[in-house]
C-alpha atoms as a PDB file:
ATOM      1  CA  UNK A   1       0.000   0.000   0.000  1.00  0.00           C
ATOM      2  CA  UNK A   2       1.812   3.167  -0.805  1.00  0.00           C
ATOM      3  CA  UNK A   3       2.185   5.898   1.901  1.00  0.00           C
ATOM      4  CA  UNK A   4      -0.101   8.868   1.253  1.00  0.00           C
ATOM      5  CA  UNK A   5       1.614  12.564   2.107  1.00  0.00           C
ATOM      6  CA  UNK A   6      -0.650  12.768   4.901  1.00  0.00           C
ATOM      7  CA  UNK A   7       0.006   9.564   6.203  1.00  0.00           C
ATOM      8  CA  UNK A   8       3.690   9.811   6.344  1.00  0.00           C
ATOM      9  CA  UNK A   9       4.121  12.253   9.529  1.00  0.00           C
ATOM     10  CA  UNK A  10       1.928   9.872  11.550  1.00  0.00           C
ATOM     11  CA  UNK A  11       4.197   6.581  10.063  1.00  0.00           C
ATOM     12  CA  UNK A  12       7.051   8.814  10.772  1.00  0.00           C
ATOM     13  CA  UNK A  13       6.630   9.312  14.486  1.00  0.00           C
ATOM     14  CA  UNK A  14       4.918   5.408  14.956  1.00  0.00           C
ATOM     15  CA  UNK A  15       8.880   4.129  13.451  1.00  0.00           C
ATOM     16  CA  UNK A  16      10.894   6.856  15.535  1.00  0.00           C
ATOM     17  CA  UNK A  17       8.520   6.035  18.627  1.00  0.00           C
ATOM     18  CA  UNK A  18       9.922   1.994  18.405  1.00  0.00           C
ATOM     19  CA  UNK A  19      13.258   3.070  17.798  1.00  0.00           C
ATOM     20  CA  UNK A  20      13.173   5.343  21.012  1.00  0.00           C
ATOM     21  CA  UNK A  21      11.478   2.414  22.569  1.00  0.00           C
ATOM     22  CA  UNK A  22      14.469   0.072  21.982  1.00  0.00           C
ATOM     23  CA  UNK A  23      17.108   2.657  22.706  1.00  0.00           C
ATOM     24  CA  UNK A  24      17.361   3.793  18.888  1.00  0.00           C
ATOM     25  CA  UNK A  25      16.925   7.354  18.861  1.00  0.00           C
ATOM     26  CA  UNK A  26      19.628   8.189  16.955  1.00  0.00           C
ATOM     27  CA  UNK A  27      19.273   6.459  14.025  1.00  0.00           C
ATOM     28  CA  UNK A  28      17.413   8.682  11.316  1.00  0.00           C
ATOM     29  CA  UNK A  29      14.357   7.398   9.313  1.00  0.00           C
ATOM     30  CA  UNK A  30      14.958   9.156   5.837  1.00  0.00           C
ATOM     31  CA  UNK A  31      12.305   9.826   3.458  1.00  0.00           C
ATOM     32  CA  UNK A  32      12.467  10.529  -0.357  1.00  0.00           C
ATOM     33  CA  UNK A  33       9.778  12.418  -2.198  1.00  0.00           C
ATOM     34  CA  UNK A  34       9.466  11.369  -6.161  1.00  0.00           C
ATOM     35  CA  UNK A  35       7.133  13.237  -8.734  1.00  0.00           C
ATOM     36  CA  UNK A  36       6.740  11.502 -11.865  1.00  0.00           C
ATOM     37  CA  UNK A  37       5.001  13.111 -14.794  1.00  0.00           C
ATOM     38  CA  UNK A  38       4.312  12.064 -18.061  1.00  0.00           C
ATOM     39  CA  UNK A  39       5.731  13.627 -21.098  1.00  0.00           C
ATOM     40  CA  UNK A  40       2.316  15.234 -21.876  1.00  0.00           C
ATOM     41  CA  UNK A  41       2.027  16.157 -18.746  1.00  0.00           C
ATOM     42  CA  UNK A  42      -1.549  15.019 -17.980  1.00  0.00           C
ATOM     43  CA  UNK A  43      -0.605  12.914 -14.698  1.00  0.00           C
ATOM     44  CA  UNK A  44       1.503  13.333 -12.081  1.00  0.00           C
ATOM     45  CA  UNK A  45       2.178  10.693  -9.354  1.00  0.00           C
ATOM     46  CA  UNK A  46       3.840  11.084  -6.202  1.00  0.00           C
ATOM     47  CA  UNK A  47       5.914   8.570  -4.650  1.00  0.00           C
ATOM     48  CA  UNK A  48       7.142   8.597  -0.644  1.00  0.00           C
ATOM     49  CA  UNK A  49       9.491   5.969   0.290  1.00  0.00           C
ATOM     50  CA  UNK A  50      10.768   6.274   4.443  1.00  0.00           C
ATOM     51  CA  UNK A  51      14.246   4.253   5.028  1.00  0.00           C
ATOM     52  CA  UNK A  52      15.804   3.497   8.085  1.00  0.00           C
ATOM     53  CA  UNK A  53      19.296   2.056   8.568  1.00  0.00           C
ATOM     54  CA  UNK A  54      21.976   1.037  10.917  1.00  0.00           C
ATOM     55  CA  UNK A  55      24.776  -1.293  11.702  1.00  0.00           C
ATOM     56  CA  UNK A  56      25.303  -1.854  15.716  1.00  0.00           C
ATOM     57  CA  UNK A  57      27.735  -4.020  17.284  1.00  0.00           C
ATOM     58  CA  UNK A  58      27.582  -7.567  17.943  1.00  0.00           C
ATOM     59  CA  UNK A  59      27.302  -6.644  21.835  1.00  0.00           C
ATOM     60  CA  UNK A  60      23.770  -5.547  20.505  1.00  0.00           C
ATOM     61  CA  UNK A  61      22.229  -8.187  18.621  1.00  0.00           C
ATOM     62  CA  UNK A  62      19.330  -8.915  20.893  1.00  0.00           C
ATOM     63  CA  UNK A  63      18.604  -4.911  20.735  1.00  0.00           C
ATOM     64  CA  UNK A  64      18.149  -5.009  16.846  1.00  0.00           C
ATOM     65  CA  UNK A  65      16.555  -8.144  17.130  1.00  0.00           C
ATOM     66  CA  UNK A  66      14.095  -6.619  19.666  1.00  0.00           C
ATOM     67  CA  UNK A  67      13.663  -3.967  17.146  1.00  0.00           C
ATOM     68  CA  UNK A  68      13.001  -6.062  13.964  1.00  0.00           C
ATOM     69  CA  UNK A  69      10.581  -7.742  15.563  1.00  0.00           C
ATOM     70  CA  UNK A  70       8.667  -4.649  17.110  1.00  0.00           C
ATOM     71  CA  UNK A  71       8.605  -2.582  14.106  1.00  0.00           C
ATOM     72  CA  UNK A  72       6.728  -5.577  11.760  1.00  0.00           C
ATOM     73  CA  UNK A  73       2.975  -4.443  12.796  1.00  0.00           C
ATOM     74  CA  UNK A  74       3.934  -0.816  12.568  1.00  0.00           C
ATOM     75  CA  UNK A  75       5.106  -1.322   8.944  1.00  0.00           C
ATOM     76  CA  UNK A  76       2.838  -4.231   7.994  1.00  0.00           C
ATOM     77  CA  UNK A  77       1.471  -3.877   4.600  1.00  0.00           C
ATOM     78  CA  UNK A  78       4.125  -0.743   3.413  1.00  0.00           C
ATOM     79  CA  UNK A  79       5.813  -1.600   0.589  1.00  0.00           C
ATOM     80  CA  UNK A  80       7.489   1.981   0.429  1.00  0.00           C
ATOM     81  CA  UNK A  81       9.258   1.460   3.897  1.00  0.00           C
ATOM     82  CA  UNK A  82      12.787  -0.210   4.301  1.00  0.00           C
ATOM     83  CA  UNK A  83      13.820  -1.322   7.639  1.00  0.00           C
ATOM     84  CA  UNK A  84      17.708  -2.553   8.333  1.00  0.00           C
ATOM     85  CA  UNK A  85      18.593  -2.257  11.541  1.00  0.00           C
ATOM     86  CA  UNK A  86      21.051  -5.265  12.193  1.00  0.00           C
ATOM     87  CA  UNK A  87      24.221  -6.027  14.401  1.00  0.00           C
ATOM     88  CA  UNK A  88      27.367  -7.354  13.104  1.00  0.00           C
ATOM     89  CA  UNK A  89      30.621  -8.897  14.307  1.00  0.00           C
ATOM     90  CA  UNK A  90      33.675  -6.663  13.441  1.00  0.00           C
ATOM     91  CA  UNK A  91      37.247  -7.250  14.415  1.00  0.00           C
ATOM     92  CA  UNK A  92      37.949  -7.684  17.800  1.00  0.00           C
ATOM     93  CA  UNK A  93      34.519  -8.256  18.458  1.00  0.00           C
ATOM     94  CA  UNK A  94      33.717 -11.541  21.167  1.00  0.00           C
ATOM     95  CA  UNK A  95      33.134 -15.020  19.683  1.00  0.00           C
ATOM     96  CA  UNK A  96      29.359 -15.969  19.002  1.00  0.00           C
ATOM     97  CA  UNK A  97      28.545 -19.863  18.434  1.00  0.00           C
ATOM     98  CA  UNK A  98      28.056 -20.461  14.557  1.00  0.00           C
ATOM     99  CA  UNK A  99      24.766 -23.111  14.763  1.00  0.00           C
ATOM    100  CA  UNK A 100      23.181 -25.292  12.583  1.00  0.00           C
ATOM    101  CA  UNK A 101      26.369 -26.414  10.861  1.00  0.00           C
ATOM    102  CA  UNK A 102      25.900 -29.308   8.445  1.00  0.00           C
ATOM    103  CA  UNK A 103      29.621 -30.402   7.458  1.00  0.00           C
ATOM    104  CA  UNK A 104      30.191 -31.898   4.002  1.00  0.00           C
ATOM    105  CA  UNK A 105      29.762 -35.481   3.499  1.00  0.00           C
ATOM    106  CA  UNK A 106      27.406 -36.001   6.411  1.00  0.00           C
ATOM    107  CA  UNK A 107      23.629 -35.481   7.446  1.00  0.00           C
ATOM    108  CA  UNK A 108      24.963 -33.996  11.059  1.00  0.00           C
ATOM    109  CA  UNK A 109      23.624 -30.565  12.219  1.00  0.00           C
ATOM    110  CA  UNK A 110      26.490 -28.898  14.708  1.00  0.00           C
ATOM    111  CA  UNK A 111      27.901 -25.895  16.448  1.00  0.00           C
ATOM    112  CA  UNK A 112      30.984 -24.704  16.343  1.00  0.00           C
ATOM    113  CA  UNK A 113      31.006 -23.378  20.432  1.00  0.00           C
ATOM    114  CA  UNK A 114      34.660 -21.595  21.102  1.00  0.00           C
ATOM    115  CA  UNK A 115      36.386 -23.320  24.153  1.00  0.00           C
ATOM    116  CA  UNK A 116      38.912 -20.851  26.224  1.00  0.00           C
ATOM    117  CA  UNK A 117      42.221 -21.745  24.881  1.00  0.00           C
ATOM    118  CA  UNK A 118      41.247 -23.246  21.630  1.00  0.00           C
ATOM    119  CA  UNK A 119      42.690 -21.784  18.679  1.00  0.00           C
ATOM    120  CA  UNK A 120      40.646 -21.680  15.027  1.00  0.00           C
ATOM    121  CA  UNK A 121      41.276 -20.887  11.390  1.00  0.00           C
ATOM    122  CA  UNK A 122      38.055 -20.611   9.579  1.00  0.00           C
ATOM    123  CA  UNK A 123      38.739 -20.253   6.023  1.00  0.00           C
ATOM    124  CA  UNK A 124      36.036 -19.173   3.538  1.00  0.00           C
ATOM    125  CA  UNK A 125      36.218 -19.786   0.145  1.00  0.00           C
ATOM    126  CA  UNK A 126      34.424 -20.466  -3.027  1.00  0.00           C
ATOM    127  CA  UNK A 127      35.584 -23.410  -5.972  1.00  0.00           C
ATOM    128  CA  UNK A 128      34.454 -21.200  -8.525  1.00  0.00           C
ATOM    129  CA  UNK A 129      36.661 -18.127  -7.515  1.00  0.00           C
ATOM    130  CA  UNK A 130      40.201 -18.241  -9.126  1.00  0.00           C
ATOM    131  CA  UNK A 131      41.966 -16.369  -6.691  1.00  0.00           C
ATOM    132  CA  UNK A 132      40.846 -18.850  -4.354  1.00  0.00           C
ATOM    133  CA  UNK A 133      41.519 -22.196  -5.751  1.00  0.00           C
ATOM    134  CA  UNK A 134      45.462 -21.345  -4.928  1.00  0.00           C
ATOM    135  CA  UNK A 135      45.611 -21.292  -1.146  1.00  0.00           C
ATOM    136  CA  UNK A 136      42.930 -24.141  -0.977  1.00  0.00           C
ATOM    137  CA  UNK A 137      46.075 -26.049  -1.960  1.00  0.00           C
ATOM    138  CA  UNK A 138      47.162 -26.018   1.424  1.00  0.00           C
ATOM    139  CA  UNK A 139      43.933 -27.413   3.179  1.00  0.00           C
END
């Protein structure tokens, strides 16, 4: 359903109240106002689309989660509204379990849990990708 000019103050302050709500306040909800006319300039349509974005740390994961989820019913039915709010691990960020691992070769689901004093090397690669197929030499 696309957002009507009046309707988008009220959407506005429904989005910024759930961010507030899950300690969010500072992330911006952006909004972008399109007028399309036809060469002959009989119709003209106008097009609101509202954005919100943001990258938190891993330390907050179960904040953005708690934000995804609480934001759904506000924007149900909105196709003019993107929402990604999402935590992700950077460098020197703590260890989270990997789950639902299947390894090759085998119908086994695992985690890979980090033990205190274990050491890893988790290599990512693709077959198709030629500067990769040199250093898989060494696996």
């Amino acid at each position: 359903m696309p957002i009507k000019a009046d309707e988008k103050a009220k959407l506005i302050s429904d989005i910024g109240a759930v961010l507030k709500e899950h300690g969010l306040g500072d992330v911006e909800v952006k909004t972008v106002t399109e007028d399309v006319t036809n060469l002959s300039g009989k119709t003209n349509e106008r097009n609101i689309s509202l954005s919100v974005s943001k990258e938190l740390p891993s330390t907050k994961a179960d904040q953005a989660k708690a934000f995804s989820e609480a934001i759904k019913p506000v924007i149900e039915g909105i196709d003019e509204v993107s929402i990604n709010v999402v935590s992700k691990l950077g460098a020197g960020d703590a260890y989270s379990t990997i789950e639902d691992i299947v390894p090759l070769g085998t119908e086994d689901h695992i985690n890979l849990e980090h033990k205190e004093g274990e050491v890893w090397l988790i290599d990512f690669w693709a077959t198709w990708c030629p500067p990769c197929q040199g250093p898989m030499g060494h696996n």
